[in-house]
C-alpha atoms as a PDB file:
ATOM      1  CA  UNK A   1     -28.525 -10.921 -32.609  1.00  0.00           C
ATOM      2  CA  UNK A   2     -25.762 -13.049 -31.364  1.00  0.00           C
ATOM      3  CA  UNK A   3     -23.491 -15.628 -33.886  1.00  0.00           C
ATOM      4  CA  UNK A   4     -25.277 -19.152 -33.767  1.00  0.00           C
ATOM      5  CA  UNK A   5     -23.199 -22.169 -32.651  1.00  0.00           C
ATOM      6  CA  UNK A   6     -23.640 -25.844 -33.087  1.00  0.00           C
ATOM      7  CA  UNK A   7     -22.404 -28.332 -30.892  1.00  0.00           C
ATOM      8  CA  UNK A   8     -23.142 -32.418 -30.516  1.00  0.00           C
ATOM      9  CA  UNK A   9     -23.329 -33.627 -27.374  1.00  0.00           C
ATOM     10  CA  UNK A  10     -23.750 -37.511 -26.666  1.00  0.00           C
ATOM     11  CA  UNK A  11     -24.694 -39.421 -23.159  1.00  0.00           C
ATOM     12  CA  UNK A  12     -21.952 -39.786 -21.627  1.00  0.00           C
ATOM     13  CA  UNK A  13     -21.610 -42.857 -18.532  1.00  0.00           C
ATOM     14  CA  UNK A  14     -19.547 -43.272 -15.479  1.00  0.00           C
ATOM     15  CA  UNK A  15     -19.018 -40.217 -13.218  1.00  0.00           C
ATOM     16  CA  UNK A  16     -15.650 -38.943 -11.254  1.00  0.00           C
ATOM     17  CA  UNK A  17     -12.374 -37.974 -11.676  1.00  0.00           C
ATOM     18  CA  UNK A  18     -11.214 -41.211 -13.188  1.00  0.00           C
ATOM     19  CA  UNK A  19     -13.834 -41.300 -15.901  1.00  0.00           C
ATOM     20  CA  UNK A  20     -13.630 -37.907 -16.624  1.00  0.00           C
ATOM     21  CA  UNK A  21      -9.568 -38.251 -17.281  1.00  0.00           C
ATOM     22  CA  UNK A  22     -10.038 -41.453 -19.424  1.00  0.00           C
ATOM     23  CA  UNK A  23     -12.657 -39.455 -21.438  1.00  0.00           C
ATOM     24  CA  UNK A  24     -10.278 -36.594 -22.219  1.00  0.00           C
ATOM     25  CA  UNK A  25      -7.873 -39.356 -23.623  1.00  0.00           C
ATOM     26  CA  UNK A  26      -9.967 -40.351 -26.401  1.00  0.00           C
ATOM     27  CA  UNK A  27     -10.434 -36.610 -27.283  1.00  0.00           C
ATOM     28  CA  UNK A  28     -14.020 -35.995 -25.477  1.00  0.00           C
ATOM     29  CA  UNK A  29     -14.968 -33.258 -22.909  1.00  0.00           C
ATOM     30  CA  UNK A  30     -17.187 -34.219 -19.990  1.00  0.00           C
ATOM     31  CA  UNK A  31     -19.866 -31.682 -18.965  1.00  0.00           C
ATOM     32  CA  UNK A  32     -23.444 -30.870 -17.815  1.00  0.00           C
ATOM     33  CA  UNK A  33     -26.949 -30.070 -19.280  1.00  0.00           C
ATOM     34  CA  UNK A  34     -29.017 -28.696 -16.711  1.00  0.00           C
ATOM     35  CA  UNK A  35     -32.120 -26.332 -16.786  1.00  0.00           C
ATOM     36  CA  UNK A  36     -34.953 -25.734 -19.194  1.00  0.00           C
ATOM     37  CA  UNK A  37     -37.049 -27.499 -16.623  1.00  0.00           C
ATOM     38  CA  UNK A  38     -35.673 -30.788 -17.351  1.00  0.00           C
ATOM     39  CA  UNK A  39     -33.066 -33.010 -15.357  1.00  0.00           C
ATOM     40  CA  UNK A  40     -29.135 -32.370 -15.798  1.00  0.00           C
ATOM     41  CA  UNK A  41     -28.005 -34.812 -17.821  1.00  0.00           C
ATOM     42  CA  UNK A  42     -24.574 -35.867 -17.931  1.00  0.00           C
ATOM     43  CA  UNK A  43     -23.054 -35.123 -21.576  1.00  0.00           C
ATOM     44  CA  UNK A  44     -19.688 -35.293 -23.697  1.00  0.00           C
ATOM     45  CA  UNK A  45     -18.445 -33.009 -26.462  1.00  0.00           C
ATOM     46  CA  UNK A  46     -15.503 -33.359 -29.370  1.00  0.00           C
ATOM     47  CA  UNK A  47     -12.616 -31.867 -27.965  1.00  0.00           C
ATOM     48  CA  UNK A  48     -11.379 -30.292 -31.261  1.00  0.00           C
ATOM     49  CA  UNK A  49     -14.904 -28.979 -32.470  1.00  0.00           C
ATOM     50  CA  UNK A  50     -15.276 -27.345 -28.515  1.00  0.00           C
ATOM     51  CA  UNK A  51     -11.582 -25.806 -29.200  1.00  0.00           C
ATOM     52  CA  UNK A  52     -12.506 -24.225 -32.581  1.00  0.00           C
ATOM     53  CA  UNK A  53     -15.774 -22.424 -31.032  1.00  0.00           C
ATOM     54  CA  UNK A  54     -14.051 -21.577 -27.873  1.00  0.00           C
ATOM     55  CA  UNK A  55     -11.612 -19.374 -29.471  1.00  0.00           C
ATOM     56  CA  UNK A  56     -13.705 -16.846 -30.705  1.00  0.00           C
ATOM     57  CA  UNK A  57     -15.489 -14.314 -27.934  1.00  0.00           C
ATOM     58  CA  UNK A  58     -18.591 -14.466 -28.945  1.00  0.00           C
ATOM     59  CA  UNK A  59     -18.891 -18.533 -28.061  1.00  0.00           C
ATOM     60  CA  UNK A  60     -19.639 -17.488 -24.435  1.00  0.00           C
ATOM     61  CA  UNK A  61     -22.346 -14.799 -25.373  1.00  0.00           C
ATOM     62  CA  UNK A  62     -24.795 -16.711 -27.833  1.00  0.00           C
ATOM     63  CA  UNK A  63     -27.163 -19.306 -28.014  1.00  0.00           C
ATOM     64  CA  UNK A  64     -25.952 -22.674 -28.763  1.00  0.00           C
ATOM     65  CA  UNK A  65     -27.602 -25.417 -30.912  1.00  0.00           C
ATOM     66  CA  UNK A  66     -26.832 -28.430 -29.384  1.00  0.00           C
ATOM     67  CA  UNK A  67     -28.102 -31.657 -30.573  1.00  0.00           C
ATOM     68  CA  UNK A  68     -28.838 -34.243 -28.022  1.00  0.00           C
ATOM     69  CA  UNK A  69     -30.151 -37.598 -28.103  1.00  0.00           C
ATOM     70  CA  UNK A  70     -32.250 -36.619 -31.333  1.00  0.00           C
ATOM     71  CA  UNK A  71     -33.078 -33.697 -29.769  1.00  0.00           C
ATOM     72  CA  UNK A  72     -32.439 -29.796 -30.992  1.00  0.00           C
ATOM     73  CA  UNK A  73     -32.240 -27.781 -28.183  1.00  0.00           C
ATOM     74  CA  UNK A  74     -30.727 -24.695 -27.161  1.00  0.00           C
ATOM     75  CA  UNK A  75     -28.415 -23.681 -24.451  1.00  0.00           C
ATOM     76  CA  UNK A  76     -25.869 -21.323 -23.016  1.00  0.00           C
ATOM     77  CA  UNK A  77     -22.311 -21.646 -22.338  1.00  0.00           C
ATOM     78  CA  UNK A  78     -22.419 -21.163 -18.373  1.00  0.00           C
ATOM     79  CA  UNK A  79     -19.304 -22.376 -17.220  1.00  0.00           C
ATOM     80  CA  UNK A  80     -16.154 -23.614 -18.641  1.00  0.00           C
ATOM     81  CA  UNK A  81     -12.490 -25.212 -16.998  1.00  0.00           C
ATOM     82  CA  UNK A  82      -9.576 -24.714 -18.776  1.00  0.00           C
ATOM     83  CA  UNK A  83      -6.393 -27.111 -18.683  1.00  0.00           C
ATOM     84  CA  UNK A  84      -3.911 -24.654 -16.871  1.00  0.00           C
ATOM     85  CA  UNK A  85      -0.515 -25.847 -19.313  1.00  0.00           C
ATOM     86  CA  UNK A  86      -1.856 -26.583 -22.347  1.00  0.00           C
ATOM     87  CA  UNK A  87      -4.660 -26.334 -25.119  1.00  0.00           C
ATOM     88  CA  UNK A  88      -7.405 -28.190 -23.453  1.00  0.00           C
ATOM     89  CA  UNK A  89     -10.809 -27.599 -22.187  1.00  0.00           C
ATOM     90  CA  UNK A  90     -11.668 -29.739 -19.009  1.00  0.00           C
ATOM     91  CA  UNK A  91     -15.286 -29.084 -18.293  1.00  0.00           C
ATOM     92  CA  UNK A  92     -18.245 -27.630 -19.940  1.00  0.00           C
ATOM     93  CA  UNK A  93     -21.669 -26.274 -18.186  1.00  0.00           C
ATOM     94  CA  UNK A  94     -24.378 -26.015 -20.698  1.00  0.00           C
ATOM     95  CA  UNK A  95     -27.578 -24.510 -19.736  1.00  0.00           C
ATOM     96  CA  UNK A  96     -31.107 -25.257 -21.432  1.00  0.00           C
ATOM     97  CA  UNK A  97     -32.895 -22.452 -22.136  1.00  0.00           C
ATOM     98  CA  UNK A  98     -36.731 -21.609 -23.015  1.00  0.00           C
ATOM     99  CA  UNK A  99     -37.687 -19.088 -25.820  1.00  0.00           C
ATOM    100  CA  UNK A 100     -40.469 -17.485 -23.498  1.00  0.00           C
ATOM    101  CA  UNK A 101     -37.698 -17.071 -20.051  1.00  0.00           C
ATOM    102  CA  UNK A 102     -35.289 -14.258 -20.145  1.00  0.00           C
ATOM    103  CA  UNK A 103     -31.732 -15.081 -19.303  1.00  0.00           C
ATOM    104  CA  UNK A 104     -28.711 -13.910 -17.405  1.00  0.00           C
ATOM    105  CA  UNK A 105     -25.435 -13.447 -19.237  1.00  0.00           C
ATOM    106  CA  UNK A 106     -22.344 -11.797 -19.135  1.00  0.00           C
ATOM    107  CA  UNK A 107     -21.120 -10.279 -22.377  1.00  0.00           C
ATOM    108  CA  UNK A 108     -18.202  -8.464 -23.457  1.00  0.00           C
ATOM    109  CA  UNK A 109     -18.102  -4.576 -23.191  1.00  0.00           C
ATOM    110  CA  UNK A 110     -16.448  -3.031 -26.450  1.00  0.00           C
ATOM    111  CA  UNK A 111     -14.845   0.883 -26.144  1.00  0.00           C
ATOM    112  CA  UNK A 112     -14.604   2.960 -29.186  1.00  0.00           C
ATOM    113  CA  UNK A 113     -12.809   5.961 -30.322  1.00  0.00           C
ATOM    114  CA  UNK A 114     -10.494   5.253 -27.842  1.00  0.00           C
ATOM    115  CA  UNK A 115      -7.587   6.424 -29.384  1.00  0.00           C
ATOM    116  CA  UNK A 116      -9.232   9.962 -30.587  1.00  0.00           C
ATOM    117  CA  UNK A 117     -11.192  10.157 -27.011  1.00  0.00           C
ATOM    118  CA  UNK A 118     -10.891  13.876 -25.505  1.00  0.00           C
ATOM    119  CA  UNK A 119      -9.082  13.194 -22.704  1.00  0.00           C
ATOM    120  CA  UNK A 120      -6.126  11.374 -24.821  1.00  0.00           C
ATOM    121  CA  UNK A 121      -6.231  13.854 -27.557  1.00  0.00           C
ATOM    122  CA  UNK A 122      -6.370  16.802 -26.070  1.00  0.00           C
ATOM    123  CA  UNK A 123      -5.224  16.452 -22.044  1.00  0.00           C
ATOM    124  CA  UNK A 124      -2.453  13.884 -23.001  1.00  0.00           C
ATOM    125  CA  UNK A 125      -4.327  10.513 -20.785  1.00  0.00           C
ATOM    126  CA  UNK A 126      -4.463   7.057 -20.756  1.00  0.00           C
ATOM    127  CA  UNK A 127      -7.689   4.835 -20.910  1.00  0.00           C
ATOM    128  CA  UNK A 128      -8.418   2.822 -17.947  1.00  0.00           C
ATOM    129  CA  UNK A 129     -10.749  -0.287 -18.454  1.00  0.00           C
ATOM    130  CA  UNK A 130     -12.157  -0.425 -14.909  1.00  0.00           C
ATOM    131  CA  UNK A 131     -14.698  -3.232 -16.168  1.00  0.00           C
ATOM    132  CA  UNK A 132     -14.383  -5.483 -19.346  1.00  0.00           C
ATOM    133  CA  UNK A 133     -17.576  -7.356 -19.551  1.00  0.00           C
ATOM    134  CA  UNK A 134     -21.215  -6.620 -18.220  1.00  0.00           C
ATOM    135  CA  UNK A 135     -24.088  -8.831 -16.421  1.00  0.00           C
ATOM    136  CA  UNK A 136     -27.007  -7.986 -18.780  1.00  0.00           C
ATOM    137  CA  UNK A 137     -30.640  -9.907 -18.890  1.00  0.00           C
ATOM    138  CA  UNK A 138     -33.056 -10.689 -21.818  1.00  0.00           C
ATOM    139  CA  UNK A 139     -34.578 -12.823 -23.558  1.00  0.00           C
ATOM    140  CA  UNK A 140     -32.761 -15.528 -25.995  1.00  0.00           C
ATOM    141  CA  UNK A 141     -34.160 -13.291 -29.312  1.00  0.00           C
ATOM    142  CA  UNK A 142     -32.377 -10.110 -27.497  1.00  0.00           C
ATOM    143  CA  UNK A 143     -28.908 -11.279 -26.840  1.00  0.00           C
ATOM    144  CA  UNK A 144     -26.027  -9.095 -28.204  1.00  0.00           C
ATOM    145  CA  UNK A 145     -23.118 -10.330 -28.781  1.00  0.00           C
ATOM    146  CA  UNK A 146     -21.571  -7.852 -27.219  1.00  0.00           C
ATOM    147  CA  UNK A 147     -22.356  -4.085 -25.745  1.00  0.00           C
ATOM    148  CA  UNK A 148     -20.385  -0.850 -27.367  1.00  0.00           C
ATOM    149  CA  UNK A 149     -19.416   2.421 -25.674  1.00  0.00           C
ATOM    150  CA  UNK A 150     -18.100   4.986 -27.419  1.00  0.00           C
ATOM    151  CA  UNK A 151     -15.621   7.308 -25.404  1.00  0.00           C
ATOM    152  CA  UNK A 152     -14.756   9.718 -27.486  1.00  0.00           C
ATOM    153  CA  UNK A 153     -16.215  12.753 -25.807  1.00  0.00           C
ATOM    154  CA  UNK A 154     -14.812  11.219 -22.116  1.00  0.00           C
ATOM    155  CA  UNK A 155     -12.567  13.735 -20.699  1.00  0.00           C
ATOM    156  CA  UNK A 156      -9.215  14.046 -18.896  1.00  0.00           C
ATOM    157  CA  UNK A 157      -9.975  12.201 -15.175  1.00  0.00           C
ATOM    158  CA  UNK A 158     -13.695  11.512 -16.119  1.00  0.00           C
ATOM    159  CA  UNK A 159     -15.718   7.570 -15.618  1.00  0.00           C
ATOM    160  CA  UNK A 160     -17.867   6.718 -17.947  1.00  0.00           C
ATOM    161  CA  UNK A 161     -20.531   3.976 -15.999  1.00  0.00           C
ATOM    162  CA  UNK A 162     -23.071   1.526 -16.307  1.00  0.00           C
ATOM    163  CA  UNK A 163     -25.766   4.122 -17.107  1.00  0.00           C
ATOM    164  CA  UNK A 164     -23.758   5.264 -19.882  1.00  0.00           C
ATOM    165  CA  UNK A 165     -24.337   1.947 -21.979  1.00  0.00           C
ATOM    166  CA  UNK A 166     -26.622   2.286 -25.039  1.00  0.00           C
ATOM    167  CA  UNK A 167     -28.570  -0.770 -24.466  1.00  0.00           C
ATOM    168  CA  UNK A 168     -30.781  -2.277 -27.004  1.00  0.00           C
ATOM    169  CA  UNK A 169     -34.043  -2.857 -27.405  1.00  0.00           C
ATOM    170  CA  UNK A 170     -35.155  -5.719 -25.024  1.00  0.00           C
ATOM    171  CA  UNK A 171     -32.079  -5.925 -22.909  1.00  0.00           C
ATOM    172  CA  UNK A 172     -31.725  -4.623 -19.079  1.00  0.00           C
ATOM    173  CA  UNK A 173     -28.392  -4.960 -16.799  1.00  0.00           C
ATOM    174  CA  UNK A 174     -30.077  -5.848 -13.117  1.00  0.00           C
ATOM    175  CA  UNK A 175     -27.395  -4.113 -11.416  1.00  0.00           C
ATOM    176  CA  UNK A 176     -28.876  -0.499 -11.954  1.00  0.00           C
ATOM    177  CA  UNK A 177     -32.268  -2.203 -10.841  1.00  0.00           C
ATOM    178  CA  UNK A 178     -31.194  -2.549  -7.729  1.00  0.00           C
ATOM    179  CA  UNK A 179     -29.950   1.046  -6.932  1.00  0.00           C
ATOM    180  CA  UNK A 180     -27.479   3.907  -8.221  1.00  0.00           C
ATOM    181  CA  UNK A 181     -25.152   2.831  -5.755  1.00  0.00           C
ATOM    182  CA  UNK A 182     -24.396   0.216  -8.006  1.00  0.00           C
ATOM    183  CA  UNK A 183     -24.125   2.524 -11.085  1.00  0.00           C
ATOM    184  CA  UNK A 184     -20.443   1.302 -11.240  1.00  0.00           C
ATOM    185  CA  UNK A 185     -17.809   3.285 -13.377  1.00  0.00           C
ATOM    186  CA  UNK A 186     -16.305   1.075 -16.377  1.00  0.00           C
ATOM    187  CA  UNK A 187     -14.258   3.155 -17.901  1.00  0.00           C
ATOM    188  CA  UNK A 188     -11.609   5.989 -17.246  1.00  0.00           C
ATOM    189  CA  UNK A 189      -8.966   8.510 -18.636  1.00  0.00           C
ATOM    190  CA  UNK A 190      -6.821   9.578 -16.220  1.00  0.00           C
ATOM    191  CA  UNK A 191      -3.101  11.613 -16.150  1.00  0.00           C
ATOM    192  CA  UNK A 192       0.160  10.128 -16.681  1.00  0.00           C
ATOM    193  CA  UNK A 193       2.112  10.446 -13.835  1.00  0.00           C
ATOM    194  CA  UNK A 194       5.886  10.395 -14.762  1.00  0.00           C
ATOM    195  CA  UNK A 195       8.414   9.038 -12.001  1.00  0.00           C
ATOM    196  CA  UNK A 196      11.014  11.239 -11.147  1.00  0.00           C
ATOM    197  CA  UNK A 197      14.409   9.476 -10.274  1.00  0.00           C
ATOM    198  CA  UNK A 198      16.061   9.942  -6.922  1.00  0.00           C
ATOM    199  CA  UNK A 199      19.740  10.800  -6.713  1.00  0.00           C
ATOM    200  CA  UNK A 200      21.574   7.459  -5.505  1.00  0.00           C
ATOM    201  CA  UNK A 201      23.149   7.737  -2.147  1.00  0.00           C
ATOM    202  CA  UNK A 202      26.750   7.180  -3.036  1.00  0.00           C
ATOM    203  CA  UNK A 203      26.429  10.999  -5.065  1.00  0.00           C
ATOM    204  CA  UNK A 204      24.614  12.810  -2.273  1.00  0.00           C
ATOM    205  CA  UNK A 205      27.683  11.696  -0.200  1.00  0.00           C
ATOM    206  CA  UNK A 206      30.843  12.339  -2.123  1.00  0.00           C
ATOM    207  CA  UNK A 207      31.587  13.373  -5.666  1.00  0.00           C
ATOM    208  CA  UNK A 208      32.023  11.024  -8.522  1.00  0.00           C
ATOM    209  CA  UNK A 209      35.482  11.182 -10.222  1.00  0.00           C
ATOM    210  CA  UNK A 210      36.369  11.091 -13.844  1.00  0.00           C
ATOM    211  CA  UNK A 211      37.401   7.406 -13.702  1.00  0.00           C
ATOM    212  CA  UNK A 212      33.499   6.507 -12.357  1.00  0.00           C
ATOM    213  CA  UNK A 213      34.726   5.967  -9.043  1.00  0.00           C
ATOM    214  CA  UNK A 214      33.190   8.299  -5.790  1.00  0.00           C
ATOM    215  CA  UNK A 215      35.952  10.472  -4.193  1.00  0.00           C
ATOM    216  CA  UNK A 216      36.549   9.703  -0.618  1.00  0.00           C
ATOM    217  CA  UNK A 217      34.618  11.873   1.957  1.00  0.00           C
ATOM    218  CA  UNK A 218      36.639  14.662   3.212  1.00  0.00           C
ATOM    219  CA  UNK A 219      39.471  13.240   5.918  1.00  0.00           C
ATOM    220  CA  UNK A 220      39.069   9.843   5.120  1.00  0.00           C
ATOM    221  CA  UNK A 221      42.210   8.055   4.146  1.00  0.00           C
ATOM    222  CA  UNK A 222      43.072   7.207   0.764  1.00  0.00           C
ATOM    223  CA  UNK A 223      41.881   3.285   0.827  1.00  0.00           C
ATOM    224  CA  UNK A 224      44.910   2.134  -1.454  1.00  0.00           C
ATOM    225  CA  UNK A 225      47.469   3.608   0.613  1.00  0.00           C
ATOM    226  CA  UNK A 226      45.292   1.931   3.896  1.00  0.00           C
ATOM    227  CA  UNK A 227      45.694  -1.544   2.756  1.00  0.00           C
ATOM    228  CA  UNK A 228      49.135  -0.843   1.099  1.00  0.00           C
ATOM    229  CA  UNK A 229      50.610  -0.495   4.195  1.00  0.00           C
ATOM    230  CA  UNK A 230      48.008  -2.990   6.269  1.00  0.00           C
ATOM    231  CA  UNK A 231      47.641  -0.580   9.251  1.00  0.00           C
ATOM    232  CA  UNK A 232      44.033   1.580   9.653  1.00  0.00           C
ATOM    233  CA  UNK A 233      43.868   5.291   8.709  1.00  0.00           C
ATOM    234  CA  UNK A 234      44.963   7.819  12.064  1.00  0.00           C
ATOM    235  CA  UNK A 235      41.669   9.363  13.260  1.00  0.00           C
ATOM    236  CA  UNK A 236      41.386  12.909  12.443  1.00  0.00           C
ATOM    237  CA  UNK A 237      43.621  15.007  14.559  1.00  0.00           C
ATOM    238  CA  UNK A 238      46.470  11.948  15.580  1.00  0.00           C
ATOM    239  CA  UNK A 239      50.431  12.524  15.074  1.00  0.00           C
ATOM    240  CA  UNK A 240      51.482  10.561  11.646  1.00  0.00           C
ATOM    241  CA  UNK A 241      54.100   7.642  12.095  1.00  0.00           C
ATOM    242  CA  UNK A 242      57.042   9.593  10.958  1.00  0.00           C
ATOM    243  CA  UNK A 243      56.586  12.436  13.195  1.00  0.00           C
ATOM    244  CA  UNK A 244      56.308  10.619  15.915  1.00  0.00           C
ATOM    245  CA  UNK A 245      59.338   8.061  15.983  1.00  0.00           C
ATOM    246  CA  UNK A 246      61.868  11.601  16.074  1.00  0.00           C
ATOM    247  CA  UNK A 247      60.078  12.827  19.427  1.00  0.00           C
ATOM    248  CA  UNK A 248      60.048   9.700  20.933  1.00  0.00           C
ATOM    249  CA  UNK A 249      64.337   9.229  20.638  1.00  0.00           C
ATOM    250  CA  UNK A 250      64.278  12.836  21.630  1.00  0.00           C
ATOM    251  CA  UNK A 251      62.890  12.069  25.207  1.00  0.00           C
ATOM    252  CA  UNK A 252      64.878   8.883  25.633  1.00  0.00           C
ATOM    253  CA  UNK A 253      67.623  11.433  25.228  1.00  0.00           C
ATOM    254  CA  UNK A 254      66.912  13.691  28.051  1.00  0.00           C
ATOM    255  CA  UNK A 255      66.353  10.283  30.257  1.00  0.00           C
ATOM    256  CA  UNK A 256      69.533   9.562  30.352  1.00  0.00           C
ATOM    257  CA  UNK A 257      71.056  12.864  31.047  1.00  0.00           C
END
């Protein structure tokens, strides 16, 4: 059986954004209590006392006792909003529920042994949570808190699935009612694949020298002595400078002979 919450809820008047955001400043939550086969009736919680509860897990997988309008009744946590910044619930959904009716919840899926599982033991894997929480129906006597699978016989690139659950007694998940196709897997061990580093480009193309910096491809001109003397490197194959200035006084020479 699930932890048992309490929570007081009061009427709560006006309706819209505006209302709702002058609520919040005096420390209140708006939300909703619907179902049960009664109206929804518009309701407001203590901010601090809705914090407390909210932090543990097992808030959004029991049965609440709320107390409304001199009325104990009990409900479910169906939907809650979140501030995105800071430490501050927005909205609550409550949901009435009847002793006799089962109910649909989602509750947390717990893996054990995962550390001493086969396939991480023995094959060297890593556990893969494919799902972390399962749809289950039941009624309000029957909820878990939570489900447990134990993985410690799952092997190297093996699924455990939704069969696999131990379920107790009184509790069903209506996604295997409706077909094996929707046997889903929730949990894996599969191989670590290791990254192998590729050689950078500026190695494949010349060699590194002893100062860090890459050598020059083969022919190239020495890039110091390049800007050094401001003029581009000859192409492979052309005269050098020096060379050529004695040839060139050689046939002015024989000109003017």
């Amino acid at each position: 059986m699930a932890k048992r919450f309490t929570l007081a809820a009061e009427p709560r008047e006006g309706a819209g954004k505006g209302a709702s955001r002058r609520l919040r400043k005096t420390g209140k939550v708006p939300g909703i209590l619907y179902g049960g086969g009664k109206a929804p009736a518009a309701v407001m919680l203590d901010q601090n006392e809705l914090l407390r509860n909210a932090e543990q897990e097992a808030f959004f997988s029991s049965i609440l006792d709320v107390s409304f309008g001199g009325e104990h009744l009990q409900a479910i946590a169906k939907g809650i909003q979140v501030h995105p910044a800071r430490r501050a619930i927005l909205h609550l959904d409550l949901q009435r529920i009847l002793a006799t009716e089962k109910i649909r919840m989602t509750v947390p899926l717990h893996f054990l042994n995962q550390a001493t599982a086969r396939g991480v033991k023995e094959g060297g894997g890593v556990v893969q949570h494919l799902m972390t929480e399962v749809e289950i129906s039941c009624l309000p006597k029957d909820l878990p808190e939570f489900l447990a699978l134990d993985i410690v016989g799952l092997e190297i690139n093996k699924n455990l699935h939704l069969s696999d659950i131990p379920l107790p007694e009184g509790v069903e998940i209506p996604a295997l009612a409706v077909g094996v196709e929707h046997d889903r897997p929730v949990v894996s061990i599969h191989t670590v694949h290791e990254e192998v580093e590729e050689a950078p480009a500026a190695a494949a193309e010349g060699t590194v020298a002893a100062g860090g910096a890459a050598a020059p491809a083969e022919g190239a001109a020495p890039a110091a002595a390049a800007a050094k003397s401001g003029a581009a490197a000859p192409a492979k194959g052309a005269a050098p400078a020096k060379a050529a200035a004695p040839a060139a006084k050689e046939a002015k020479g024989k000109e003017k002979k």
